[in-house]
Protein backbone atom coordinates (compact mmCIF):
# COMPACT_ATOMS: atom_id res chain seq x y z
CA UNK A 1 10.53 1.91 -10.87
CA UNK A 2 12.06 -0.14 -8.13
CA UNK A 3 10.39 0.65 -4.43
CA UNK A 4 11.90 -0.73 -1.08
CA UNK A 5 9.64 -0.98 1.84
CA UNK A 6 9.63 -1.46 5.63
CA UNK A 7 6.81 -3.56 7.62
CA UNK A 8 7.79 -5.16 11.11
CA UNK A 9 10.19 -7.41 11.21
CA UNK A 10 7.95 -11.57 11.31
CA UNK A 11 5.10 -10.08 8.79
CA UNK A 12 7.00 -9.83 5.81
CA UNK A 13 4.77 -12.71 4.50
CA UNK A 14 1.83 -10.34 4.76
CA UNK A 15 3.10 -7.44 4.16
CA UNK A 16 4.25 -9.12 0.36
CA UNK A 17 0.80 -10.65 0.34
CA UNK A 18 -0.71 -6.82 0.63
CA UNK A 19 1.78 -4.94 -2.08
CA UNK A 20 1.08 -7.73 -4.76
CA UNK A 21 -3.02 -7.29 -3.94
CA UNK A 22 -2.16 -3.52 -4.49
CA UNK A 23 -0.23 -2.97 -7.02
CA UNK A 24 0.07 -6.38 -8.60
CA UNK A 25 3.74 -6.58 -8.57
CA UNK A 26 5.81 -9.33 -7.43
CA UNK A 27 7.85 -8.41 -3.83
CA UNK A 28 10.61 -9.99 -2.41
CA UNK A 29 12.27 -9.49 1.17
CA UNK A 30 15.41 -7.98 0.89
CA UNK A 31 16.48 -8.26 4.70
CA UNK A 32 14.18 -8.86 7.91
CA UNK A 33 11.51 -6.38 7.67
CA UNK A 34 12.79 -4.70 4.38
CA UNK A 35 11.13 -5.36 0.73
CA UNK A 36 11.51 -5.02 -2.69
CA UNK A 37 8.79 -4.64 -5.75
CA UNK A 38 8.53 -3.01 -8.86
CA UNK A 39 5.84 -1.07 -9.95
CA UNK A 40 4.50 2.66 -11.86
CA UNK A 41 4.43 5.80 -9.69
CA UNK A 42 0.76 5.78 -9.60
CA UNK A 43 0.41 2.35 -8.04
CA UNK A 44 3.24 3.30 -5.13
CA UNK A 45 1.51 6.35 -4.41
CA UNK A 46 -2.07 3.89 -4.15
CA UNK A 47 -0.02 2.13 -1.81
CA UNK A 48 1.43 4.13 0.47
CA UNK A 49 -2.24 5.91 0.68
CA UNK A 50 -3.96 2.53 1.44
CA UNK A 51 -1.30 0.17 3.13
CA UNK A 52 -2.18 -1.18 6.50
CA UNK A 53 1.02 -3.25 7.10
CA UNK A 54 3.75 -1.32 6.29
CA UNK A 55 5.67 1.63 7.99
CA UNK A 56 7.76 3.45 5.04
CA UNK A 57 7.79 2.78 1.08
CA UNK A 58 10.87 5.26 -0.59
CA UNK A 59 12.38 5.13 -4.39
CA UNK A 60 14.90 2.38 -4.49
CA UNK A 61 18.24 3.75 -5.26
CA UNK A 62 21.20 0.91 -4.33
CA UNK A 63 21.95 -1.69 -2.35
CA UNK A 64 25.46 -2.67 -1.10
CA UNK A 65 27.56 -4.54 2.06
CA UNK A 66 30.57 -2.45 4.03
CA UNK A 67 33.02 -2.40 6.47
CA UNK A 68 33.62 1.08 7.23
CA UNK A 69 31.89 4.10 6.56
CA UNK A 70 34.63 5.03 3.73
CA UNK A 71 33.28 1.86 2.02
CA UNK A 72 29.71 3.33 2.16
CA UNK A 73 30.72 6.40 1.04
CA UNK A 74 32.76 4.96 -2.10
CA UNK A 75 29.05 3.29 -3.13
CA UNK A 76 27.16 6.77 -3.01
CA UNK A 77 29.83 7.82 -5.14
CA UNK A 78 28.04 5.53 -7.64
CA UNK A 79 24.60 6.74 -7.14
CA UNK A 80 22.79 9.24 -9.56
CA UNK A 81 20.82 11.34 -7.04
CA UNK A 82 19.09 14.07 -9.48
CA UNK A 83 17.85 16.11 -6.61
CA UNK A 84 16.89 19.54 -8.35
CA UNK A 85 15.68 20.99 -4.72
CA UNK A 86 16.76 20.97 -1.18
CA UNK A 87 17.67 17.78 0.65
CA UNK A 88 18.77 16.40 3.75
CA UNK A 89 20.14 12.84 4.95
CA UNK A 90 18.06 10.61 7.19
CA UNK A 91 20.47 7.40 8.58
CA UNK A 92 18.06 4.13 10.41
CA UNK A 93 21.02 1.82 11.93
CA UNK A 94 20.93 -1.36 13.32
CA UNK A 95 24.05 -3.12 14.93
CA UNK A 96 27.76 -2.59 16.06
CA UNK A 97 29.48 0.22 13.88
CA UNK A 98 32.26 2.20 14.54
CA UNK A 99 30.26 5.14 13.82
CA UNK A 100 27.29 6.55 14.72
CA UNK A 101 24.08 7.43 12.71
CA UNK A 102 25.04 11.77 12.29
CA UNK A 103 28.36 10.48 11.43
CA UNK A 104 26.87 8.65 8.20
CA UNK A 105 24.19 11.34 7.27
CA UNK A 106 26.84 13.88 7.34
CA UNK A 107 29.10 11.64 5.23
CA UNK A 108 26.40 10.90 2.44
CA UNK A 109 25.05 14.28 2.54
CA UNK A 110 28.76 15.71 1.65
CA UNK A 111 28.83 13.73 -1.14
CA UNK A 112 25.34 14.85 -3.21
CA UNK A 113 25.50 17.57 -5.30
CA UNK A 114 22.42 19.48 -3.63
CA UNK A 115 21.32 22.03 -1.37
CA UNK A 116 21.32 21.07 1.86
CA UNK A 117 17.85 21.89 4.57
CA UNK A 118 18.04 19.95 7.56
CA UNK A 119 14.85 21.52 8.65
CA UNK A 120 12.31 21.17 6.48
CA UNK A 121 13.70 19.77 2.85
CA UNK A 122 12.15 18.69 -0.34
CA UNK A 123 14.02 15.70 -0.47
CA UNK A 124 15.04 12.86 2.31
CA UNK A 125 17.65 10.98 1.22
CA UNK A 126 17.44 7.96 3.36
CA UNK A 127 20.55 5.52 4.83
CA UNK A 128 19.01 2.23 6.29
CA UNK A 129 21.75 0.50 7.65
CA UNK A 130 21.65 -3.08 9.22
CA UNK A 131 24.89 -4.75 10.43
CA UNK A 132 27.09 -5.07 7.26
CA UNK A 133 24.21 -4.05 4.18
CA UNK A 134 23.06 -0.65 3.51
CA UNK A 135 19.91 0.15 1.47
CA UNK A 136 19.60 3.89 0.05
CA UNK A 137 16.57 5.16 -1.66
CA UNK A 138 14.41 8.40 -1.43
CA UNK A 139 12.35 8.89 1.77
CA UNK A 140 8.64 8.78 0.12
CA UNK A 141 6.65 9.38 3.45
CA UNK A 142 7.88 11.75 5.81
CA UNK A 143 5.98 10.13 8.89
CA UNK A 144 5.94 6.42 9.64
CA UNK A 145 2.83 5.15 8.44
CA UNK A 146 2.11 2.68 11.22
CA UNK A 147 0.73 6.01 12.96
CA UNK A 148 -2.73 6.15 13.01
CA UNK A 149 -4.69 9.28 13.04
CA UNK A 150 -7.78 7.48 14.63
CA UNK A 151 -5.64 6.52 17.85
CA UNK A 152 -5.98 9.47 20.16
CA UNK A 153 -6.69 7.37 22.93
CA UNK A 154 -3.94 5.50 23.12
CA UNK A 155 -3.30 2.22 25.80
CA UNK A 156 1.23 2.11 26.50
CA UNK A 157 0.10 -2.18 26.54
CA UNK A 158 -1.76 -2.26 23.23
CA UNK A 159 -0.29 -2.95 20.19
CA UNK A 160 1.62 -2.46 16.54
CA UNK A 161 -1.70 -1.36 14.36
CA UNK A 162 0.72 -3.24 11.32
CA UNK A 163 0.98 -6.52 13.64
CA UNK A 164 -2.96 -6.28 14.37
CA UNK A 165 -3.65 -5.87 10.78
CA UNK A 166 -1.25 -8.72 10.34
CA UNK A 167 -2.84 -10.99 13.12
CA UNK A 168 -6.36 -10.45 10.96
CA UNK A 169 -4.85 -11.61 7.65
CA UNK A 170 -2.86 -14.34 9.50
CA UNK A 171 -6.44 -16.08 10.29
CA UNK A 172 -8.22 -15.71 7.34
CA UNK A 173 -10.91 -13.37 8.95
CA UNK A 174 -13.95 -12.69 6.36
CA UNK A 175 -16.47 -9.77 7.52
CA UNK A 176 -18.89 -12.38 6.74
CA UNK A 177 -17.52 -14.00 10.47
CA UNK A 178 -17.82 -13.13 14.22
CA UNK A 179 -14.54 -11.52 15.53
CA UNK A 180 -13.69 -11.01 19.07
CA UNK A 181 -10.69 -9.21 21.09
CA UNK A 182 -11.24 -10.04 24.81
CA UNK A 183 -8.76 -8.08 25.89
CA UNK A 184 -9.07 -4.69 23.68
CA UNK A 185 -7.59 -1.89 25.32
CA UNK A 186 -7.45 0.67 22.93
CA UNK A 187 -9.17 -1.42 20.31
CA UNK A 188 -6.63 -1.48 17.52
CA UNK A 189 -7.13 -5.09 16.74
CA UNK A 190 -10.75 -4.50 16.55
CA UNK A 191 -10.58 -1.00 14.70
CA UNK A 192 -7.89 -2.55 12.21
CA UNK A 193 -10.40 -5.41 11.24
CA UNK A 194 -13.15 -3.22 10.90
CA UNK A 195 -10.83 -1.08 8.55
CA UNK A 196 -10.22 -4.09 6.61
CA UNK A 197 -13.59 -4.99 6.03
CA UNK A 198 -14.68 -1.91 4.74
CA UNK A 199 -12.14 -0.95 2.58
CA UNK A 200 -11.36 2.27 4.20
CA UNK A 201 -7.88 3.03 3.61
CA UNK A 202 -4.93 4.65 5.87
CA UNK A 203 -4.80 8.07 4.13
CA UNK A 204 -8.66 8.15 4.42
CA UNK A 205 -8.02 10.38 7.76
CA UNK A 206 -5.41 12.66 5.60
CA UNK A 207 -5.43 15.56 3.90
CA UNK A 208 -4.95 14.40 0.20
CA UNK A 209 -7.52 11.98 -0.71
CA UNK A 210 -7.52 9.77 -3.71
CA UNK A 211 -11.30 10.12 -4.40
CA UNK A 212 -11.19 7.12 -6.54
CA UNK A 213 -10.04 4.32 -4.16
CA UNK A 214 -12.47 6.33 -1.60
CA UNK A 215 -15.61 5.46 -3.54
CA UNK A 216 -15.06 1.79 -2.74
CA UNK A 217 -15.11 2.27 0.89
CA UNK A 218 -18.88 -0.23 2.22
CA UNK A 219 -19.69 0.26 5.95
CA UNK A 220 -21.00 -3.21 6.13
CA UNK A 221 -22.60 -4.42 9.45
CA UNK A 222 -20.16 -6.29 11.18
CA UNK A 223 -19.99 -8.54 13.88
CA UNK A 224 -16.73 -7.60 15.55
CA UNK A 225 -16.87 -7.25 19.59
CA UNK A 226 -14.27 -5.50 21.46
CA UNK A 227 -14.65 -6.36 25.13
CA UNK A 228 -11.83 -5.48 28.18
CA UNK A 229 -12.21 -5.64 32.06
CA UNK A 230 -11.54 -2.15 32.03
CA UNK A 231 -14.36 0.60 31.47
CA UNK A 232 -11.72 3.79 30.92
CA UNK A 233 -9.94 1.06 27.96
CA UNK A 234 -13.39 0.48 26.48
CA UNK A 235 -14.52 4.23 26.56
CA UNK A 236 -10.83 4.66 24.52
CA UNK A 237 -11.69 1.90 22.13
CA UNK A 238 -15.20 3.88 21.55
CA UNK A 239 -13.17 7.40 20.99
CA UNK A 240 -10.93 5.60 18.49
CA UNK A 241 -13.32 3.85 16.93
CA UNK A 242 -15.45 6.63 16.25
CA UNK A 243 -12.47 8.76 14.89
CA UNK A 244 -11.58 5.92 12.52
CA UNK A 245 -15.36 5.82 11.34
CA UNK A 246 -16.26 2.04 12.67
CA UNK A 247 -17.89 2.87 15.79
CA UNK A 248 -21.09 1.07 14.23
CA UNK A 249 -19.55 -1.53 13.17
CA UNK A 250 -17.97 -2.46 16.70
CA UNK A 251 -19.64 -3.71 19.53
CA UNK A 252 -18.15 -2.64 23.15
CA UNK A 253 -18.78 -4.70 26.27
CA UNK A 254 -17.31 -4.10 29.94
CA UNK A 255 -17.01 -7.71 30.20
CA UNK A 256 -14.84 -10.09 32.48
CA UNK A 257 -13.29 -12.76 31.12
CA UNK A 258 -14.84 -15.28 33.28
CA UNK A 259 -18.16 -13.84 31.93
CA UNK A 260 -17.54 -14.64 28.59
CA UNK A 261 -19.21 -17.72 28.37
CA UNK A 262 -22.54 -15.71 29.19
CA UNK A 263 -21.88 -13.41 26.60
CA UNK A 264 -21.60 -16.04 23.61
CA UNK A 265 -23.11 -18.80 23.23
CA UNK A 266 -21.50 -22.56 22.70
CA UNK A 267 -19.37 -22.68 19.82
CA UNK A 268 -20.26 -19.30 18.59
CA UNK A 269 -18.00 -17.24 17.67
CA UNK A 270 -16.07 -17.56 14.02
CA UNK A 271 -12.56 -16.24 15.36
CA UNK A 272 -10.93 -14.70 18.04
CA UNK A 273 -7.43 -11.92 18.19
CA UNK A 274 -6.02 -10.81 21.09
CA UNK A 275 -2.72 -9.75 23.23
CA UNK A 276 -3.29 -11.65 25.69
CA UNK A 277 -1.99 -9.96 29.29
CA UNK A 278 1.34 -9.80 30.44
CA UNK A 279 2.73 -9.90 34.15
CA UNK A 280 5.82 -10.74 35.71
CA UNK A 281 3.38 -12.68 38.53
CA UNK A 282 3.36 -16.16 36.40
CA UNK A 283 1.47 -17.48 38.67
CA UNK A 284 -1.51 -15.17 38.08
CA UNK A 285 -0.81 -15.23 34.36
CA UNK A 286 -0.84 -19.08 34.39
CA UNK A 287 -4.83 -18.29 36.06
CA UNK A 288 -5.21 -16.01 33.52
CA UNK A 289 -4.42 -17.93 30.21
CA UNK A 290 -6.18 -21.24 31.83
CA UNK A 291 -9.30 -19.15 32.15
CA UNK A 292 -8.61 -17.98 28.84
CA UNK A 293 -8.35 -21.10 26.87
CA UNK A 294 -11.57 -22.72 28.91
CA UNK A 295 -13.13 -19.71 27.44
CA UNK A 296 -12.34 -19.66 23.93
CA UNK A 297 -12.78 -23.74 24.21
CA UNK A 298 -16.84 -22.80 24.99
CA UNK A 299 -17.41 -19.79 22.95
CA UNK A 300 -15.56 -20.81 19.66
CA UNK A 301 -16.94 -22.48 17.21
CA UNK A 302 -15.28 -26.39 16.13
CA UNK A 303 -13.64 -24.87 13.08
CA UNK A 304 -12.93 -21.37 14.55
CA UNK A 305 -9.32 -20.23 14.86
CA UNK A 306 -7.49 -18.09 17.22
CA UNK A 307 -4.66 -15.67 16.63
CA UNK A 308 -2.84 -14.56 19.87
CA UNK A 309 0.22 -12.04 20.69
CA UNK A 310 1.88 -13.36 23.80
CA UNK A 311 5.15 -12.08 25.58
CA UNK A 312 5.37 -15.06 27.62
CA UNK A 313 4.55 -18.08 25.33
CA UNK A 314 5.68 -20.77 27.60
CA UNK A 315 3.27 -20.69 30.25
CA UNK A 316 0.23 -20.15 27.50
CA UNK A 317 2.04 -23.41 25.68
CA UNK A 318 1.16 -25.54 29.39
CA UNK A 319 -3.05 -24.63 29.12
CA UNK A 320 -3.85 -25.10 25.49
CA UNK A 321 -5.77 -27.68 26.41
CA UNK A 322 -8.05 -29.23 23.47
CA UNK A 323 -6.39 -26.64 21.29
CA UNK A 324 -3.16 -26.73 19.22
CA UNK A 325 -0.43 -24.14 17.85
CA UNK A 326 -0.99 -24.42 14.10
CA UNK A 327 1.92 -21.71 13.35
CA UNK A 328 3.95 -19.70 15.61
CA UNK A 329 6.61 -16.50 14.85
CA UNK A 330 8.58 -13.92 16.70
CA UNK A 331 7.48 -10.34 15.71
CA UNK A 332 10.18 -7.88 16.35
CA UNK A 333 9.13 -4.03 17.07
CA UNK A 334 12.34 -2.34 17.46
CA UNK A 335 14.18 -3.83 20.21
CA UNK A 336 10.83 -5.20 21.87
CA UNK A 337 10.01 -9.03 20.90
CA UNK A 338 7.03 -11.44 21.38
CA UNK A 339 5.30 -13.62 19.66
CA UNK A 340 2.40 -14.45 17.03
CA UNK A 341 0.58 -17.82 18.06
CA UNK A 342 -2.20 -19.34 15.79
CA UNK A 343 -4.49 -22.01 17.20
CA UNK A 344 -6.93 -24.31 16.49
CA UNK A 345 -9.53 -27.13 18.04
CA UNK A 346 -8.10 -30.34 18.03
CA UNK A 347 -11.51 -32.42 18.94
CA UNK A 348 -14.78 -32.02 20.05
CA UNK A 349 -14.87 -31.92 23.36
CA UNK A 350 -17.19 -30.93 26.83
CA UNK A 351 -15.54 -28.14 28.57
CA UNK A 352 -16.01 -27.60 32.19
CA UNK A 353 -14.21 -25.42 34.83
């Protein structure tokens, strides 16, 4: 059976990179933030229960490009739908269209052969139209599954638990190595790695276990540290942390980042993930990110890498310092953009302030 999924839009790479670990099938992207793969029933529904980078996964159905919503409609024409129960149409739309997303659901929904429940049906057909392409397949998860259960406590500046999971795979992290987030806030990044590293999987918090991929969850000992400024952001981390069952394996620090550097010794720490601040004073966040870098420069160790969100990568690009940008992308969250920075040491050198 053919499966399309959605991840956010610049970690396709390891969101493909997580499905073919899973369910050892071969995925493709289809368009920005949309994939394909191929796989049984059982191993979709293994996905979907232990996925940390992706948002939906639904049954593959068709694929097509239009011009008008009559051209749509002629392609679900085409479509076998076999819906025995209630259904109801669910239309995601990107770009200019001379219609609007009710007008399509009510156009596709006219067409299947089905009982129609807008309220609570058996079956989602779903529409996911970008610019000129439409994708239609069968709505497998009724709730996006970047939504955490652990994240009661959450911080409006923290961010995408798919990107975080994304920034730890990006790097290479083992649970064998020192991790720190500086700047935690709620502690996603932190919780995420943790997660990881113990194999505990998204639907863990749910209802409807899968006992056997369960049994393979290990709370190692970890050496992750989540550190903010703030006190109220690191009692949140500790709440979320202790929902998502990695409170031990977290270490929480009120900690400045000037005071880093007391906190870790010289060339310490393995790697380090972060969003860094944002302001629209640039000349405090210049301060900011120069402090930053000094910092990471002491604590990290010669090999160490460091994987960074950053709205404003420009003025982070003039204090690198003795580092350099390995890799760089644009992640995409709906219509919110930034960017995924990876750096490393380019030479031994003496840091002072």
């Amino acid at each position: 059976m053919q499966y399309t999924a959605q991840t956010v839009i610049g970690i396709e790479d390891i969101a493909i990179k997580e499905i073919e670990e899973l369910t050892r099938a071969k995925a493709k992207t289809l368009l920005p933030g949309r994939l394909l793969f191929e796989c049984n029933e059982k191993k979709a529904n293994e996905l979907i229960y232990i996925t940390k980078s992706l948002t939906r996964v639904c049954l593959f159905l068709s694929r097509f490009k239009f011009k008008t919503l009559e051209d749509i409609e002629t392609e679900v024409k085409k479509i076998k739908f076999n819906i025995k129960e209630t259904f109801a149409v669910r239309c995601s739309r990107q770009g200019e269209h001379p219609f609007v997303s009710k007008d399509a659901e009510a156009a596709i929904g006219g067409i299947i052969d089905a009982k129609v429940n807008l309220d609570n049906p058996d079956t989602i057909v779903f529409a996911d139209i970008i610019n000129n392409e439409c994708i239609i397949s069968i709505l497998l998860t009724r709730k996006e599954l970047q939504k955490r259960e652990y994240r009661v406590k959450p911080n409006p500046q923290s961010i995408n638990p798919c990107v975080a999971y994304a920034m730890v795979r990006l790097i290479n992290w083992k649970k064998t190595e020192s991790l720190l987030d500086p700047f935690c806030r709620d502690g996603v990044i932190a919780i995420e790695a943790a997660l990881y590293a113990c194999n505990i999987p998204r639907g863990n918090f749910s209802d409807d276990k899968i006992e056997a991929i369960d049994k393979k969850i290990k709370r190692d000992e970890l050496n992750i540290f989540a550190y903010d400024a703030s006190m109220p952001n690191i009692r949140s981390t500790e709440i979320n942390s202790k929902l998502a069952s990695v409170n031990k394996q977290i270490t929480f620090s009120r900690t400045e980042l000037d005071w880093l550097d007391t906190k870790f010794s010289k060339e310490s720490v393995d790697k380090i993930i972060t969003l860094l601040p944002s302001s629209h004073d640039e000349k405090e966040l210049a301060k900011s990110y120069k402090e930053f870098m000094y910092q990471a420069e002491y604590i990290l160790k010669k090999k160490g890498r460091i994987a960074l969100a950053v709205l404003k990568p420009d003025i982070l690009k003039k204090h690198l310092g003795n580092f350099k940008i390995t890799e760089e992308r644009q992640i995409k969250v709906g219509e919110f953009k930034y960017w995924l920075l990876v750096l490393g040491k380019t030479q031994k050198t003496n840091s002072s302030k």
